[in-house]
Structure formats: C-alpha cells, structure tokens
Protein backbone atom coordinates (compact mmCIF):
# COMPACT_ATOMS: atom_id res chain seq x y z
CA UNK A 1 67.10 15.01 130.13
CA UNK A 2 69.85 13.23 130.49
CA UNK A 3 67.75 10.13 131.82
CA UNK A 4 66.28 9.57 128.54
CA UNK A 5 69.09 10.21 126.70
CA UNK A 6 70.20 6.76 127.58
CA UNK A 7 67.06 4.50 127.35
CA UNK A 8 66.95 6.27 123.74
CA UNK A 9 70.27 5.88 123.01
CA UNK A 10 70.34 2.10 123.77
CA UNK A 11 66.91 1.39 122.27
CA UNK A 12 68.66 3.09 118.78
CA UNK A 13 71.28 0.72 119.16
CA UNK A 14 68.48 -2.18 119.55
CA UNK A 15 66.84 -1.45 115.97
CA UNK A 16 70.07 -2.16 113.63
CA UNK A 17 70.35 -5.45 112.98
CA UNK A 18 67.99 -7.34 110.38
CA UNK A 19 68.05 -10.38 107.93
CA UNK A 20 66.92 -11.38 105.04
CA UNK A 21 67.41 -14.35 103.04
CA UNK A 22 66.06 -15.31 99.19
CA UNK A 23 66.27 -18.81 97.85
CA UNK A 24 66.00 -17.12 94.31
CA UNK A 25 62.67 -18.53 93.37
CA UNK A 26 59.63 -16.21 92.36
CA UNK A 27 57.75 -14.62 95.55
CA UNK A 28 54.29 -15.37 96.29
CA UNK A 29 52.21 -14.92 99.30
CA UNK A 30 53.12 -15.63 103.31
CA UNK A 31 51.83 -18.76 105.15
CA UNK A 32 48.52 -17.86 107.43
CA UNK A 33 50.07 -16.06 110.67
CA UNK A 34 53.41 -15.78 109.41
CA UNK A 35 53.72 -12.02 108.18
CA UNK A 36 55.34 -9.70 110.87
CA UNK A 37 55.38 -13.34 113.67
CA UNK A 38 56.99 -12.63 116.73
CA UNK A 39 59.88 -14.04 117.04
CA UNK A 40 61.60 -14.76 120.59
CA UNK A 41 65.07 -15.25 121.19
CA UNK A 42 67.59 -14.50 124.12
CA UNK A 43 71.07 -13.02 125.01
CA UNK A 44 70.66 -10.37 121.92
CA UNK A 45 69.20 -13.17 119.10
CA UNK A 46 72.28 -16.08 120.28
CA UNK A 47 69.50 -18.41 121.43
CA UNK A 48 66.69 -19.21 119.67
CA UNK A 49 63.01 -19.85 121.23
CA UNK A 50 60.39 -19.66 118.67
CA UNK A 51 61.82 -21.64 116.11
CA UNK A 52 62.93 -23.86 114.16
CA UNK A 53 60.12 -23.67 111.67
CA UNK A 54 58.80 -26.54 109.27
CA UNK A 55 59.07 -24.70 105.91
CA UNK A 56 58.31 -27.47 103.99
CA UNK A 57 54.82 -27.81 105.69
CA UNK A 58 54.41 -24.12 105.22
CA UNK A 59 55.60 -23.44 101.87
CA UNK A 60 54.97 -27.06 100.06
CA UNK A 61 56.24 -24.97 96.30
CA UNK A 62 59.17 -23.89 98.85
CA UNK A 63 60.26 -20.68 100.15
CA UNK A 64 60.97 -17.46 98.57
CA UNK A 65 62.04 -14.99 101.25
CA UNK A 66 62.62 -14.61 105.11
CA UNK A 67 62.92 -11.51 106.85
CA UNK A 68 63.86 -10.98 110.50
CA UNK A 69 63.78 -7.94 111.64
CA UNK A 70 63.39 -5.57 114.80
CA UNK A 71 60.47 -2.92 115.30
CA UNK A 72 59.97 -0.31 117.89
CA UNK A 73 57.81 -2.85 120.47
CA UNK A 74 60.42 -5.51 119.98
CA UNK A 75 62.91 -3.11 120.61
CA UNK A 76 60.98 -1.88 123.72
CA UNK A 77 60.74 -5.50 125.05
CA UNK A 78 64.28 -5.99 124.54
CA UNK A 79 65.48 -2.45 126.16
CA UNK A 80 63.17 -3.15 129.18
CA UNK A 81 64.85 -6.69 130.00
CA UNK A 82 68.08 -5.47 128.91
CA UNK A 83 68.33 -7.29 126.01
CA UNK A 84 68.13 -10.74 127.72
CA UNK A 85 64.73 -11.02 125.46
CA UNK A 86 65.65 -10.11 122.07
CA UNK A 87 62.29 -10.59 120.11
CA UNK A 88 62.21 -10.11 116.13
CA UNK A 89 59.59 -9.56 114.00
CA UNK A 90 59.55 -12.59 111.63
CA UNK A 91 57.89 -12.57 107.64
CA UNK A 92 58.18 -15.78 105.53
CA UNK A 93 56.99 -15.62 102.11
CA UNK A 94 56.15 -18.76 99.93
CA UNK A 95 57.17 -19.75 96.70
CA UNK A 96 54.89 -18.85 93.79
CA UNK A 97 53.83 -22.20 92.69
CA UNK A 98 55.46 -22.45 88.80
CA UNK A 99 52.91 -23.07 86.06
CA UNK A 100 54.50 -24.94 83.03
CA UNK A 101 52.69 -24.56 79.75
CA UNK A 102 50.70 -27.41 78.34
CA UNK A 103 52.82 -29.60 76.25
CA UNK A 104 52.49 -29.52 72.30
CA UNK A 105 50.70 -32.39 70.52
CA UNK A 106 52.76 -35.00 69.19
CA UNK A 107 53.60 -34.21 65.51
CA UNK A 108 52.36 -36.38 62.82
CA UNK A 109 54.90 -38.02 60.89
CA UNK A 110 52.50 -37.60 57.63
CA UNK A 111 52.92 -33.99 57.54
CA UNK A 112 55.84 -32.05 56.76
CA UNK A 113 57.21 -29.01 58.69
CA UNK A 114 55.36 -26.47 56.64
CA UNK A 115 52.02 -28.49 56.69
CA UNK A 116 51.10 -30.32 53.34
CA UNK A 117 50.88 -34.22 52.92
C-alpha cells in the first residue's frame, strides 16, 4: 500500500498548476490542431520545447484565450520521468472576427431632420 501511496501522492502534486490568459477580445473558435495540443517542456515547465507559437498566423483577428493546463496522461509522463518532462495540455482560441455595421447613407442637405423639403 504504501508503494502507491507515493506515485499517487506525487502525481496529485503534478496536476495543480494551470494558466490561462485573455486578451479581452470576444472568443471564437481554436486554430485546426490547437485544442487540448501537447505541449512539451522540461525541469517542471522552466524550459520550453514546443513553442513559441506564431499567433498571428493562427489567429489573423488575434487571440482570445490560452489555456495551459495538466491532465492525468501528462501528469503520468511527467511522474514517470520524474518531472524532467513536464508536458501540458495546450488550447488557443481565436478572436471572433468583429463585424461593424454598414455605414448610414450620406444625408441630403435638402432635407431637414424630420424629413420634408
């Protein structure tokens, strides 16, 4: 029993830390391939390895939201090296592109405000 209790332990200890980040604009949909990414880093997240990531080529109306977060297989991965490997899972959601209305017509000096000549 008490071999498990510490694999269990540590891999609870694994599973606390997440990020998120919001530019403040309205959310829209992820990129292709970039809902739940893996994300690889080493020495418990200090050095990145998957990234950095071209969010302007990804999200051309700009980003909304990133979330970085550990699950139980990343947590798993980084338990069995002992947390040299320190994968993530990774979501980045696009900016929903903002749809202006179409501008009024240009009002005819001839008329007055409430519409006769």
């Amino acid at each position: 029993m008490r071999a498990l209790a510490v694999p269990l332990f540590a891999m609870s200890l694994a599973g606390c830390a997440a990020t998120h980040l919001y530019s403040g604009l309205p959310p829209g949909d992820p990129p292709h391939g970039y809902e739940a990414r893996w994300h690889s880093s080493f020495f418990f997240g200090t050095t990145e390895a998957s990234g950095p990531y071209d969010l302007d080529r990804l999200c051309p109306s700009g980003w909304s939201e990133i979330h970085l977060a550990p699950d139980f297989f990343t947590s798993a991965a980084e338990l069995a090296t002992l947390f040299l490997y320190t994968p993530a899972r990774l979501t980045i959601v696009c900016a929903r592109p903002i749809e202006l209305d179409k501008p009024l017509p240009p009002l005819d000096p001839r008329h007055t405000h409430e519409g006769r000549p």
